[in-house]
Structure formats: C-alpha cells, structure tokens
N, C-alpha and C. Protein backbone atom coordinates (compact mmCIF):
# COMPACT_ATOMS: atom_id res chain seq x y z
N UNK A 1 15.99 -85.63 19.29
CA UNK A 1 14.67 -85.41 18.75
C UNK A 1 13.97 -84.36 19.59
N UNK A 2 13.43 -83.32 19.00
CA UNK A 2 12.78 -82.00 20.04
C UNK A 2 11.74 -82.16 19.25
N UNK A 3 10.45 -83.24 19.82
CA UNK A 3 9.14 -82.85 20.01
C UNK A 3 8.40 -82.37 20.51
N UNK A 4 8.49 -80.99 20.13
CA UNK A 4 7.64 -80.14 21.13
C UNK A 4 6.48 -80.42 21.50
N UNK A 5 5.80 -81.20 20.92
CA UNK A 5 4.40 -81.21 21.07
C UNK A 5 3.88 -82.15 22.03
N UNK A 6 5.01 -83.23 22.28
CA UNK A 6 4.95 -83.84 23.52
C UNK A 6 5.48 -83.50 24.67
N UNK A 7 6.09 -82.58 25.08
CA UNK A 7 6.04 -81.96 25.98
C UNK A 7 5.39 -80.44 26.43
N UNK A 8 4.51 -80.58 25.77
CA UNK A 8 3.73 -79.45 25.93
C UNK A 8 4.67 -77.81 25.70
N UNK A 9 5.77 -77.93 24.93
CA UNK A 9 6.48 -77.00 24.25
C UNK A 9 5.76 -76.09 23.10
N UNK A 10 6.55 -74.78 22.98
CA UNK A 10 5.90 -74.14 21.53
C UNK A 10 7.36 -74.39 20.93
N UNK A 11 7.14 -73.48 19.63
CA UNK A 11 8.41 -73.83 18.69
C UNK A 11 9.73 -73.61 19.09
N UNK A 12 9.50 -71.53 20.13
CA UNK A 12 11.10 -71.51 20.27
C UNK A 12 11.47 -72.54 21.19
N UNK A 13 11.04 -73.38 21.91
CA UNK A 13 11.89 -74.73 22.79
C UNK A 13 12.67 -75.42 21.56
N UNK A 14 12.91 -75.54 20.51
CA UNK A 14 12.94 -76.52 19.83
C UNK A 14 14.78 -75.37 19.02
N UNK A 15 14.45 -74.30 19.18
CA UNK A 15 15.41 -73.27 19.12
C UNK A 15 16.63 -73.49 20.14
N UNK A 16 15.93 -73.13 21.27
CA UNK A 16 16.16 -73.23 22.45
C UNK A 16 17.42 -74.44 23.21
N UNK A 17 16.51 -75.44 22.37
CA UNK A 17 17.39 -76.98 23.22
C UNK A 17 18.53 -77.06 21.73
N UNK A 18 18.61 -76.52 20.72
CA UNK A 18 19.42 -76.57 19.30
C UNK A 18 20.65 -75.85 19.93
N UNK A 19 20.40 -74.81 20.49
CA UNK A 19 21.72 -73.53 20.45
C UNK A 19 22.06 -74.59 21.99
N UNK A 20 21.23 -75.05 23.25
CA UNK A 20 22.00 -75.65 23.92
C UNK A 20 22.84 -76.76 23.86
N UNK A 21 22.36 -77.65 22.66
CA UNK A 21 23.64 -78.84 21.86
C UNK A 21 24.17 -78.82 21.48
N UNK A 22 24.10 -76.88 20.80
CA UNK A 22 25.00 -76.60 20.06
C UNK A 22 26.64 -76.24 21.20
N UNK A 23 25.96 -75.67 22.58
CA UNK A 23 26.85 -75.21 23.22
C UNK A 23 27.75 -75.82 23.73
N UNK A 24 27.26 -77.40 24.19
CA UNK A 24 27.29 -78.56 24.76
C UNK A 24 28.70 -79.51 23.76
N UNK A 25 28.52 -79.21 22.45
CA UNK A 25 29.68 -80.17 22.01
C UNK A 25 30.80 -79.77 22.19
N UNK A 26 31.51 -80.43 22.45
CA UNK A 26 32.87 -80.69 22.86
C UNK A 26 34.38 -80.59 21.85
N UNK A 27 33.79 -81.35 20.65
CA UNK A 27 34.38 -81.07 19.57
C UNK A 27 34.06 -80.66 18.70
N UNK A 28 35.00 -79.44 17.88
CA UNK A 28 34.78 -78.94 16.71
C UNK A 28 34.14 -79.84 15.61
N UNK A 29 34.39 -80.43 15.38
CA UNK A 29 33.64 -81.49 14.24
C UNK A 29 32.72 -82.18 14.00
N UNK A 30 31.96 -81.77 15.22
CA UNK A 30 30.59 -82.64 15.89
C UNK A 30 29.48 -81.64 15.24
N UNK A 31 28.57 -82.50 14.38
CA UNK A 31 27.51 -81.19 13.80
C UNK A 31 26.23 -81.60 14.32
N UNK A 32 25.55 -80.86 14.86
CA UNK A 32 23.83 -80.82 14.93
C UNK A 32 22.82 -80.76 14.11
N UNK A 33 22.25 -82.02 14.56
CA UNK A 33 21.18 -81.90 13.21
C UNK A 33 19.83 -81.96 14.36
N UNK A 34 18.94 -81.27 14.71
CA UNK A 34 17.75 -81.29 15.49
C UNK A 34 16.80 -82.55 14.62
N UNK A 35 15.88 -83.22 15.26
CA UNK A 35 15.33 -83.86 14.96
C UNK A 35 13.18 -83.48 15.38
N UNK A 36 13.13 -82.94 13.95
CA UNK A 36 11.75 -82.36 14.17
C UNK A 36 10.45 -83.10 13.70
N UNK A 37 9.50 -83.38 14.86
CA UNK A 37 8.13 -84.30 14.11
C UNK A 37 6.78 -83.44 13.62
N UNK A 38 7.17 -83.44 12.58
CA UNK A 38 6.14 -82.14 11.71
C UNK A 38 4.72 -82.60 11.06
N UNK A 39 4.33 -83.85 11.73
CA UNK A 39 2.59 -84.33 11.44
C UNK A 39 1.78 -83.46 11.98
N UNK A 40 2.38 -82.69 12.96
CA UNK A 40 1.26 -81.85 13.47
C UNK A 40 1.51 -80.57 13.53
N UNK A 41 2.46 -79.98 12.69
CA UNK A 41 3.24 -78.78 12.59
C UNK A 41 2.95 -77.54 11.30
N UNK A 42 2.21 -76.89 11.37
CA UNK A 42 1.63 -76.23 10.10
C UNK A 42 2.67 -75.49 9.06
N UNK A 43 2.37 -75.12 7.71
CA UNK A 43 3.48 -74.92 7.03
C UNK A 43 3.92 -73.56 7.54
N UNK A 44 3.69 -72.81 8.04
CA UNK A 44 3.52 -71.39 8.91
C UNK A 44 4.56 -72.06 9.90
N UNK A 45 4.48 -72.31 10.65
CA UNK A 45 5.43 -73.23 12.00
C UNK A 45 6.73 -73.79 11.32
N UNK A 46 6.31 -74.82 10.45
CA UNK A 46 7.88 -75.50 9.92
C UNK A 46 8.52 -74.31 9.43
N UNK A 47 8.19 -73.39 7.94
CA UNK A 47 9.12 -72.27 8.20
C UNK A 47 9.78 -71.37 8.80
N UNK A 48 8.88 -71.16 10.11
CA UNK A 48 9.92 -70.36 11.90
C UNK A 48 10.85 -71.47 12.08
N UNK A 49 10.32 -72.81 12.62
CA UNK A 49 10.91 -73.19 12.83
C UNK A 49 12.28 -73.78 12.19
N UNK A 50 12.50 -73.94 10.81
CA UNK A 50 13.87 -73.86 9.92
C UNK A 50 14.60 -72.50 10.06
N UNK A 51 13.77 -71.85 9.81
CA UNK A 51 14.46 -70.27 10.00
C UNK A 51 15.18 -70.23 11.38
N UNK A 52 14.43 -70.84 12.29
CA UNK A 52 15.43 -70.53 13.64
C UNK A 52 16.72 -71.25 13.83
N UNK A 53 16.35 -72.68 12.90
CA UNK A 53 17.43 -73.43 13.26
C UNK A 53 18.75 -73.24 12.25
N UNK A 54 18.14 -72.83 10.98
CA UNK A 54 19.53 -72.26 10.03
C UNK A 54 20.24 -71.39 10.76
N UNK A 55 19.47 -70.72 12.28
CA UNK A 55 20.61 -69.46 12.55
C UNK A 55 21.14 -69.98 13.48
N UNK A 56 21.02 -70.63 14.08
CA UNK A 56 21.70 -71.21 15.28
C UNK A 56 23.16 -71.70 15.30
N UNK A 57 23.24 -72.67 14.19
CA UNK A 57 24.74 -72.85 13.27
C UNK A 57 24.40 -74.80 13.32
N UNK A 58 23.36 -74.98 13.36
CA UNK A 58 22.93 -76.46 13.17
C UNK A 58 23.53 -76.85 12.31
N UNK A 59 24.10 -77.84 11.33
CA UNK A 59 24.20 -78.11 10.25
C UNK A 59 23.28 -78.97 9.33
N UNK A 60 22.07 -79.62 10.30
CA UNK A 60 20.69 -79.88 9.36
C UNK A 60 19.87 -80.21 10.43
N UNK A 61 18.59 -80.81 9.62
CA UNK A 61 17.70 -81.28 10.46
C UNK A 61 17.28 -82.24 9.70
N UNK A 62 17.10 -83.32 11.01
CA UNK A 62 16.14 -84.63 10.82
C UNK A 62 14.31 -84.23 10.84
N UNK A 63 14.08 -84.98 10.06
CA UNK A 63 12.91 -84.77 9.79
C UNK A 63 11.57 -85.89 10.19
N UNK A 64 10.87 -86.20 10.52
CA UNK A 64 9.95 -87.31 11.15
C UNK A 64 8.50 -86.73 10.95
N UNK A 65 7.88 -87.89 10.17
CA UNK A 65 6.65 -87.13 9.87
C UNK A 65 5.22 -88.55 10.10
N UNK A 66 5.54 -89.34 10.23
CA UNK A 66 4.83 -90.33 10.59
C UNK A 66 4.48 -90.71 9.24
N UNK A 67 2.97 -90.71 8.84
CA UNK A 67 2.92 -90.93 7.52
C UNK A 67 2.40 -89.44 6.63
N UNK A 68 2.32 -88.48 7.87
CA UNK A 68 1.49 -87.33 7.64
C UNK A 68 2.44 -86.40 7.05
N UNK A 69 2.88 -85.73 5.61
CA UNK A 69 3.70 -84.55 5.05
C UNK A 69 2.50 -84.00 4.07
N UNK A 70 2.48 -82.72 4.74
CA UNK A 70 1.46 -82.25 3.28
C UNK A 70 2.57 -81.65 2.13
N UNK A 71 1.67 -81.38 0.89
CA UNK A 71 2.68 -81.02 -0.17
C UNK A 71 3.04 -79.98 -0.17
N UNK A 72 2.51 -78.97 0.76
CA UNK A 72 3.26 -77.54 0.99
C UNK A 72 4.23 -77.47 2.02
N UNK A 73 4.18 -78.94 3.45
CA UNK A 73 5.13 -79.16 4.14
C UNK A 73 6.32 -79.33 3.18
N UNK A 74 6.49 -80.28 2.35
CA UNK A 74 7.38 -80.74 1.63
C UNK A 74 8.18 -79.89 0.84
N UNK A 75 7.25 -78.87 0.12
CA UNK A 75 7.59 -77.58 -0.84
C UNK A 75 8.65 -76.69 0.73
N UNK A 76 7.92 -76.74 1.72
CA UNK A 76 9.08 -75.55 2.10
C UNK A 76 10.33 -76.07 2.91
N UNK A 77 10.22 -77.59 2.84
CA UNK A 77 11.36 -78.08 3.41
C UNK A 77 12.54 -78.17 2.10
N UNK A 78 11.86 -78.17 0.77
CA UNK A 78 13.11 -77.92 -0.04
C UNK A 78 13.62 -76.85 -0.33
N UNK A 79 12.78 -76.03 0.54
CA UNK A 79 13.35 -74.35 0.22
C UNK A 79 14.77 -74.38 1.11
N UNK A 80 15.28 -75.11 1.91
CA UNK A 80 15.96 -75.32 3.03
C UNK A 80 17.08 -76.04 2.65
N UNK A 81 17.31 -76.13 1.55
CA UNK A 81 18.36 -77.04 0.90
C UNK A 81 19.95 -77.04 1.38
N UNK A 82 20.61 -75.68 2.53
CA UNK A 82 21.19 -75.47 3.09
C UNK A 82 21.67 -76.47 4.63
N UNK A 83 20.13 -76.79 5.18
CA UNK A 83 19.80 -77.62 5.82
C UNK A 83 19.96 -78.87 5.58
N UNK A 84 20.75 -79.91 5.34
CA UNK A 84 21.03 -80.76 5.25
C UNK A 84 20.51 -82.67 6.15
C-alpha cells in the first residue's frame, strides 16, 4: 500500500517505491499491483498517478478509497482498464 499522504510523500514516491517492487521480485511470475488511497487524491493526481504506474510494468492497482470516490475519480479509473 503507497500512501503517500501519510508519509508526507508527493505522487512520484508512489512511482518510485512501484519500479522498486518491481525490481525486488524474484520471480518472473510475481505481478505488482500498487495499492493507492485516493480520498484525498484529486482527479488531476489519480490520472499522473495511473499514468506512471501503467509505465512502470505494474500489472494493476489496488484501489482504497474509504467511503470517499468522486464520480470523475471513478470515470478516470475506468479509463485504465489495462490496469487491472
């Protein structure tokens, strides 16, 4: 889970610690999925932040939103349908 926002992080940390788990596995078959908490994450932000992680070679992301998703959060997380 890379909540940036509790550790006083901006977005690329969340890049950042993705490409290092990515570097970190051991086996080919092991896929990364980052785990992002987007209640406090604007729809401007969640799209960098997908965009960074589709390039990294993640194979999805977890998503955590408390009870808070606005409907344009939601609209651009299905743009991401690659993201799994």
């Amino acid at each position: 889970m890379l909540y940036h926002h509790f550790y006083n992080e901006n977005i690329d940390w969340i890049t950042f610690c993705t490409k290092q788990c990515l570097s970190d596995v051991k086996y080919k078959n092991q896929e990364i999925h980052p785990g992002i908490y987007i209640a406090n994450i604007s729809p401007n932000e969640l799209s960098q932040i997908l965009d960074n992680i589709s390039k990294t070679g993640a194979k999805g992301v977890s998503i955590f939103s408390g009870n808070e998703i606005s409907d344009e959060q939601f609209s651009i997380l299905g743009s991401y349908k690659d993201l799994k």
